[in-house]
C-alpha atoms as a PDB file:
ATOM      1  CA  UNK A   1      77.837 151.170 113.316  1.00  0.00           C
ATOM      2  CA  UNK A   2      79.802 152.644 115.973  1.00  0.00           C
ATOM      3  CA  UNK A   3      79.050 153.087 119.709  1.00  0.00           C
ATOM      4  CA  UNK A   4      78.482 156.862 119.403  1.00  0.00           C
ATOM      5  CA  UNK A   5      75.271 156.243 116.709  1.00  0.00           C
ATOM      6  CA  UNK A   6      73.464 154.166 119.107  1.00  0.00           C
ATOM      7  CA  UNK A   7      72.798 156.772 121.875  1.00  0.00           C
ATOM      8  CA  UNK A   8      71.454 158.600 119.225  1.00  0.00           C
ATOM      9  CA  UNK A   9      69.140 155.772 117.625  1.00  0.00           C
ATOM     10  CA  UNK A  10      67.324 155.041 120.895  1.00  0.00           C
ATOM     11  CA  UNK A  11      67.132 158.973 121.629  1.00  0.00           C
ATOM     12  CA  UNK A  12      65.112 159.008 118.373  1.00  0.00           C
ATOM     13  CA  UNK A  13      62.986 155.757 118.757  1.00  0.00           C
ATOM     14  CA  UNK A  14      62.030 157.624 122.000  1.00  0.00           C
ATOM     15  CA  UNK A  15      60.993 160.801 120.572  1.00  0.00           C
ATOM     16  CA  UNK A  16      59.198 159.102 117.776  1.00  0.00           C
ATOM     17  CA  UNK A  17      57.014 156.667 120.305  1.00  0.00           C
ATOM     18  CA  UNK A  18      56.780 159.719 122.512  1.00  0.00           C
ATOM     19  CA  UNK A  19      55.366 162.028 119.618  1.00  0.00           C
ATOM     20  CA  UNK A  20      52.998 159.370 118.322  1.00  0.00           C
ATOM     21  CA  UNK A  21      51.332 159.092 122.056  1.00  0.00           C
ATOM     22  CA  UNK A  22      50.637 162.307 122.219  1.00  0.00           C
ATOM     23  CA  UNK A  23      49.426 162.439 119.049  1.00  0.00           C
ATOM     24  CA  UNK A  24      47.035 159.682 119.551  1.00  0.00           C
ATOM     25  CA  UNK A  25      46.116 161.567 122.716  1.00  0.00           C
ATOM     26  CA  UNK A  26      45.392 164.607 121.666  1.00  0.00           C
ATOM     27  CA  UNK A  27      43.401 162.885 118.608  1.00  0.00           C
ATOM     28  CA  UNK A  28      41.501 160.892 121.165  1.00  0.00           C
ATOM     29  CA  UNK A  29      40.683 164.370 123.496  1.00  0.00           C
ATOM     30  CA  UNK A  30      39.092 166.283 119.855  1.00  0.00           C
ATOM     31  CA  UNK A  31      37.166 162.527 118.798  1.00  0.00           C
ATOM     32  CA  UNK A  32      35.321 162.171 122.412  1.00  0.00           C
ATOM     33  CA  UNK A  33      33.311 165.348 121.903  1.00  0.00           C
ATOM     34  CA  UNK A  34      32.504 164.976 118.429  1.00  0.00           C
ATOM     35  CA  UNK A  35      31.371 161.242 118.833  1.00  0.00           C
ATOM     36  CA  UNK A  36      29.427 162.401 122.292  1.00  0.00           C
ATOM     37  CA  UNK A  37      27.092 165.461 120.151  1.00  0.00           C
ATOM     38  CA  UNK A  38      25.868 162.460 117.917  1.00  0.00           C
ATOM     39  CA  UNK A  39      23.891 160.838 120.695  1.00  0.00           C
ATOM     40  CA  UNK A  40      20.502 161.922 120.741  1.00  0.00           C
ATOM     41  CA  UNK A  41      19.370 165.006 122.713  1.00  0.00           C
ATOM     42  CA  UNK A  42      16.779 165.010 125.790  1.00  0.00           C
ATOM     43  CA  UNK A  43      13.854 165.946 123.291  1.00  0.00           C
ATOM     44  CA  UNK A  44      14.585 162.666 121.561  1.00  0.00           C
ATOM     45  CA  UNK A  45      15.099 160.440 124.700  1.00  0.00           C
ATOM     46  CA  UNK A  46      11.825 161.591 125.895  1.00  0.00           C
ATOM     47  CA  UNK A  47      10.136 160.574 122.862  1.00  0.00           C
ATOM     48  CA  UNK A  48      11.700 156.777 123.685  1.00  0.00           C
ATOM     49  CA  UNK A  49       8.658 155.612 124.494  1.00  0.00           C
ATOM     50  CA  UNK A  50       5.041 156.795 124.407  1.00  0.00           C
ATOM     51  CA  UNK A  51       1.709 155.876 126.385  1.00  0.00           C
ATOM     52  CA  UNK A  52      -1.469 155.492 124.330  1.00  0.00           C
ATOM     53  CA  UNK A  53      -5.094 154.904 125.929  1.00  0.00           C
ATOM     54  CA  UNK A  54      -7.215 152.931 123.913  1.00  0.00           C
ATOM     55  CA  UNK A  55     -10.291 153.191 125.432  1.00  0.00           C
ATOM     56  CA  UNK A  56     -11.655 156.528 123.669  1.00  0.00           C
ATOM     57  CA  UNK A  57     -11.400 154.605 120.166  1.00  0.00           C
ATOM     58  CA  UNK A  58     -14.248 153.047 118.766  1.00  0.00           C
ATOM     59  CA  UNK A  59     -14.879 149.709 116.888  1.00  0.00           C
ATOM     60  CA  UNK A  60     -13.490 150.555 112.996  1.00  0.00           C
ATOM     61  CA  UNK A  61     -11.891 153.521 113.916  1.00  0.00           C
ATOM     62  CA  UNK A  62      -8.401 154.666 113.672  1.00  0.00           C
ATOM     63  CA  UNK A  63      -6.024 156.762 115.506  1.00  0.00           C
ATOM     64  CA  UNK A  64      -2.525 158.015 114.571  1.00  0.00           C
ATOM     65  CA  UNK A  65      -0.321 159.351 116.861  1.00  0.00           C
ATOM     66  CA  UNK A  66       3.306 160.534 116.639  1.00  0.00           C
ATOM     67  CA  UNK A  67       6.205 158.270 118.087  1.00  0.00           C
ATOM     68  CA  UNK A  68      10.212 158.916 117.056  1.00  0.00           C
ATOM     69  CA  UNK A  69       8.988 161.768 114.657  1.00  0.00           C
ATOM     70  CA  UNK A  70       7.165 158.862 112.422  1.00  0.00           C
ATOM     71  CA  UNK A  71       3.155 157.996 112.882  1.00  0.00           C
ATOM     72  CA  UNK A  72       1.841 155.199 114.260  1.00  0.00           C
ATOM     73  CA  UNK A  73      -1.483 153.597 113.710  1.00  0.00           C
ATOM     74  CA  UNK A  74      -3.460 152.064 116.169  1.00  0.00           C
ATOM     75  CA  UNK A  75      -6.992 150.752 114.490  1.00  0.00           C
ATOM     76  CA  UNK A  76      -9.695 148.670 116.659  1.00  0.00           C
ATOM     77  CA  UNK A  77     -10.308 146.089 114.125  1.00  0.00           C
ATOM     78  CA  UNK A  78     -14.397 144.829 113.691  1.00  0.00           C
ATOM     79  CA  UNK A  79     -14.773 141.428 114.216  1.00  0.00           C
ATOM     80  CA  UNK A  80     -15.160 141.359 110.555  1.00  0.00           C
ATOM     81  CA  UNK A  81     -11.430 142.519 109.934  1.00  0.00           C
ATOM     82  CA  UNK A  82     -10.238 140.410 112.466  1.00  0.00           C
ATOM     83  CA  UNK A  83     -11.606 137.297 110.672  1.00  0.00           C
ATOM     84  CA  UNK A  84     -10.724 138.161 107.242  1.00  0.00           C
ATOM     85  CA  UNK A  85      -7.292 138.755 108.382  1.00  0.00           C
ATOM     86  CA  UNK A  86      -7.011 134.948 109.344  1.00  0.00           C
ATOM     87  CA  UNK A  87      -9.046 133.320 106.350  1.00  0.00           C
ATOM     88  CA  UNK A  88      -5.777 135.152 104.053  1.00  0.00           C
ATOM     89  CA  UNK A  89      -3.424 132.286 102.617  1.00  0.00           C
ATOM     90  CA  UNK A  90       0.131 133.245 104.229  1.00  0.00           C
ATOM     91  CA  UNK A  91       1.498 131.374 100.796  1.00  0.00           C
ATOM     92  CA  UNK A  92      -0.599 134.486  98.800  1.00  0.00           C
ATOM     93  CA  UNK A  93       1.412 137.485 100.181  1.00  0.00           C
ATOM     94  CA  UNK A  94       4.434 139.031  98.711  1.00  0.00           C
ATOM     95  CA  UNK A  95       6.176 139.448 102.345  1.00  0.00           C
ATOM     96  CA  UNK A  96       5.594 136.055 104.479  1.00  0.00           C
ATOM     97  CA  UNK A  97       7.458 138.428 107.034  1.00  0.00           C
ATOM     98  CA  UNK A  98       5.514 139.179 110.362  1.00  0.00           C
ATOM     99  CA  UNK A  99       7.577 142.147 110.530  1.00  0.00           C
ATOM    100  CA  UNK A 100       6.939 142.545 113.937  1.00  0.00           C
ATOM    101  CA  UNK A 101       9.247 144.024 116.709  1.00  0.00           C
ATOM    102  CA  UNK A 102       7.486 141.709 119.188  1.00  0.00           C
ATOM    103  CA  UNK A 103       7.771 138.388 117.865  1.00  0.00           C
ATOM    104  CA  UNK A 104      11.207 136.772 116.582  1.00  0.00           C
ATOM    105  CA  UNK A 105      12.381 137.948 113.336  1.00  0.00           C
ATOM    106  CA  UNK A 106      11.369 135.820 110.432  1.00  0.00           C
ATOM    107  CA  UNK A 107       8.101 134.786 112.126  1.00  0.00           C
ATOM    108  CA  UNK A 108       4.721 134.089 109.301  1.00  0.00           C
ATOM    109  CA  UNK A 109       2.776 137.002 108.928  1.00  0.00           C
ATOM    110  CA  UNK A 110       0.006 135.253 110.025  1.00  0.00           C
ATOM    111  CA  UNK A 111      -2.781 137.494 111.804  1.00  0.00           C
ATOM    112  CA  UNK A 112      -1.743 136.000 115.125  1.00  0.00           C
ATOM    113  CA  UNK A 113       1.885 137.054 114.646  1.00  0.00           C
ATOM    114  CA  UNK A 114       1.025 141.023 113.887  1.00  0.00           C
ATOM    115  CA  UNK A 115      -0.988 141.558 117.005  1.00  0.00           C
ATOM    116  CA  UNK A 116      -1.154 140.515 120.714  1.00  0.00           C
ATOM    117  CA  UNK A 117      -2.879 137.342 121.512  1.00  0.00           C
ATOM    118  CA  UNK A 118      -5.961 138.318 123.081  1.00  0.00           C
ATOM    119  CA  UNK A 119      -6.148 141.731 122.378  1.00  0.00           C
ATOM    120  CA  UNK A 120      -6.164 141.001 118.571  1.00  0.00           C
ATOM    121  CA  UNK A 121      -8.792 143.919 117.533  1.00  0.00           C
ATOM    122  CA  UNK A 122      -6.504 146.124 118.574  1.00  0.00           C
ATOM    123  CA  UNK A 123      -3.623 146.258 115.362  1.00  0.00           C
ATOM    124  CA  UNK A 124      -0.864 148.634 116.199  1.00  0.00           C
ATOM    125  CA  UNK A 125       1.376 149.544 113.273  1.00  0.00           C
ATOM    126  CA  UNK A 126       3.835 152.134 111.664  1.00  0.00           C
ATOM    127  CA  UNK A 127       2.201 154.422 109.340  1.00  0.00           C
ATOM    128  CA  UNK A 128       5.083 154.789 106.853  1.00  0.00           C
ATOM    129  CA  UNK A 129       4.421 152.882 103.345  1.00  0.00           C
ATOM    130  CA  UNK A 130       7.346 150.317 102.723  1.00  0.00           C
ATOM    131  CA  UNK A 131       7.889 151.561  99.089  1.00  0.00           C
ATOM    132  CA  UNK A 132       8.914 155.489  99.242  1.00  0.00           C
ATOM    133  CA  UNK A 133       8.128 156.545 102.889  1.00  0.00           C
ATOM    134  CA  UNK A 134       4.511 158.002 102.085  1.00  0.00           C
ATOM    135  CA  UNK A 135       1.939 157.705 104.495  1.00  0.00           C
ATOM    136  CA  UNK A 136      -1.139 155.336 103.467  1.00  0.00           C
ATOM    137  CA  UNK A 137      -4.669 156.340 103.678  1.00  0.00           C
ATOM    138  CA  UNK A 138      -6.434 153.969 106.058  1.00  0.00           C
ATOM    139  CA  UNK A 139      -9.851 152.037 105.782  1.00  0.00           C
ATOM    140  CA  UNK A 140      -9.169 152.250 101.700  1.00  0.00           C
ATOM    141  CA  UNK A 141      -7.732 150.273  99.012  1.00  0.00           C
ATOM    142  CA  UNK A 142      -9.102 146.682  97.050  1.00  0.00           C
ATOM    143  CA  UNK A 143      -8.199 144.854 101.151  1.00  0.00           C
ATOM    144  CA  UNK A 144     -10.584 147.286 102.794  1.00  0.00           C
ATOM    145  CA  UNK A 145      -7.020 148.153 104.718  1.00  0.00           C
ATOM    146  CA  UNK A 146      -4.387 151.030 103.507  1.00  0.00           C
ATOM    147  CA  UNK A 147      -3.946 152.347 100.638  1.00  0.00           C
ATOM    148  CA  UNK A 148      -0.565 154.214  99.463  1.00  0.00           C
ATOM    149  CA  UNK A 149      -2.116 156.593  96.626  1.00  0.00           C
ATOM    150  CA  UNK A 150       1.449 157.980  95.642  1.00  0.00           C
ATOM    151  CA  UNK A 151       2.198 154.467  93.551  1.00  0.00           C
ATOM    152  CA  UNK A 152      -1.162 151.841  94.337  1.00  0.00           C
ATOM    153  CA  UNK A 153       0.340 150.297  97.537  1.00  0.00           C
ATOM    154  CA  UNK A 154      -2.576 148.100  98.481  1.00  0.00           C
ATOM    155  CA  UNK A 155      -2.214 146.800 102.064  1.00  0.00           C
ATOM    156  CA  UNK A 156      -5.204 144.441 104.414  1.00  0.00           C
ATOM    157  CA  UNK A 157      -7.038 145.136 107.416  1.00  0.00           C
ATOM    158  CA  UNK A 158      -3.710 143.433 109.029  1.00  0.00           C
ATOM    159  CA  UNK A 159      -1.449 145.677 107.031  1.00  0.00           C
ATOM    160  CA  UNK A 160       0.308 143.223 105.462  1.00  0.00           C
ATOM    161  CA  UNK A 161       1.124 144.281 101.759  1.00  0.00           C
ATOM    162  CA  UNK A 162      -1.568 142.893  99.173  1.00  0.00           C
ATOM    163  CA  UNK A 163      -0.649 144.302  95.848  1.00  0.00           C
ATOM    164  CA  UNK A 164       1.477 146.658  94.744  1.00  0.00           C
ATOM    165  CA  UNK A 165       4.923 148.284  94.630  1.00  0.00           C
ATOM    166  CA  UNK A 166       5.764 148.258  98.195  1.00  0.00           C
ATOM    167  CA  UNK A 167       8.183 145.075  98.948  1.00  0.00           C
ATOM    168  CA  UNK A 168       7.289 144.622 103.153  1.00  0.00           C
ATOM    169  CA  UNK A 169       4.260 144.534 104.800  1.00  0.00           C
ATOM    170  CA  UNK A 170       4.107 147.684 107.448  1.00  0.00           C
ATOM    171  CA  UNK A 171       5.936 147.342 110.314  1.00  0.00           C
ATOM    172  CA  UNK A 172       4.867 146.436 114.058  1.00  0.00           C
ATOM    173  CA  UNK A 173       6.300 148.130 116.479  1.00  0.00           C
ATOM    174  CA  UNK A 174       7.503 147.286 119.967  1.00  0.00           C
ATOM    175  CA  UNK A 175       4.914 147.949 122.456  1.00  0.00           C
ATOM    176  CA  UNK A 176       3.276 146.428 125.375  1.00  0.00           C
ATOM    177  CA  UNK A 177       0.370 146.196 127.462  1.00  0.00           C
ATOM    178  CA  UNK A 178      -0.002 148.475 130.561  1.00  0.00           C
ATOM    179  CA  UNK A 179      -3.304 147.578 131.369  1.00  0.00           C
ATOM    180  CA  UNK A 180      -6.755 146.446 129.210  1.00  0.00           C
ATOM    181  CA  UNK A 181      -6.913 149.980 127.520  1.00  0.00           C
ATOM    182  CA  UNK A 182      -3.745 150.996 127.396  1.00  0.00           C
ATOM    183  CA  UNK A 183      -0.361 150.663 125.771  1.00  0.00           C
ATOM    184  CA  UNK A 184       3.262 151.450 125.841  1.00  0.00           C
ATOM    185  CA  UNK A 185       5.406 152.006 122.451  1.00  0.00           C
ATOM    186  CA  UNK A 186       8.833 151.948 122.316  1.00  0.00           C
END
């Protein structure tokens, strides 16, 4: 190699490294945008979290509401569903998963582990069958709980899953106690 090629070498090994930055620059300036519209917009932020009163909802009854675009429901258990959620063998469900976004992940779905201790007539849940996404029909089925008519879903007055297709019992999800009456999802 003689001297004269060398100027030229590093002039190119410049130009090269100098090209790829402000390639890699310019790439970076067009990602930014594009990755920043994917975050979710101030409709969906504001639908974070939701505040429910419990108060107006009687013993037995059921209420749905709307939280991330998906339903929710919130049923005052009797004392009656309360108790024959506990007498259920944990060892006789198809998902021993609590499923709950309150408790740590793999917990028992025990009664106990699907509600809040004290408040445990009050069962807050997602309203979204595990199977195919359907919504169940409440106070139905052979566990006097939910009942997914689109394939025979049968879930108990703790919606745990019972019998049929649906692999995972419904899921619980995070909320908290403002006061006695009322609660805070998401």
């Amino acid at each position: 190699m003689s001297t004269a090629e060398a100027p030229d070498a590093n002039r190119r090994d410049f130009l090269y490294i100098a090209t790829g930055a402000v390639g890699a620059v310019g790439v970076a300036s067009l990602a930014i945008p594009l990755i920043d519209q994917m975050n979710p917009s101030a409709s969906v932020l504001a639908l974070a979290s939701i505040e429910v009163d419990l108060s107006p909802i009687e013993e037995g009854q059921s209420i749905t509401v709307k939280w991330r675009g998906n339903p929710v429901i919130i049923r005052h258990r009797t004392a009656k569903d309360v108790e024959e959620a506990r007498a259920v063998n944990i060892a006789d469900l198809p998902d021993q998963d609590a499923r709950n976004a309150n408790v740590a992940e793999g917990s028992a779905a025990t009664d106990e582990n699907r509600v809040v201790d004290g408040k445990e007539q009050y069962l807050v849940q997602m309203g979204v069958c595990t199977h195919l996404g359907c919504v169940p029909i409440g106070d139905e089925g052979d566990y006097h709980g939910w009942f997914c008519p689109c394939h025979g879903s049968h879930y108990d007055t703790a919606g745990r899953i019972r019998k049929g297709p649906a692999p995972e019992n419904l899921a619980v999800p995070e909320y908290q106690y403002l006061s006695d009456t009322k609660i805070k999802i998401g």
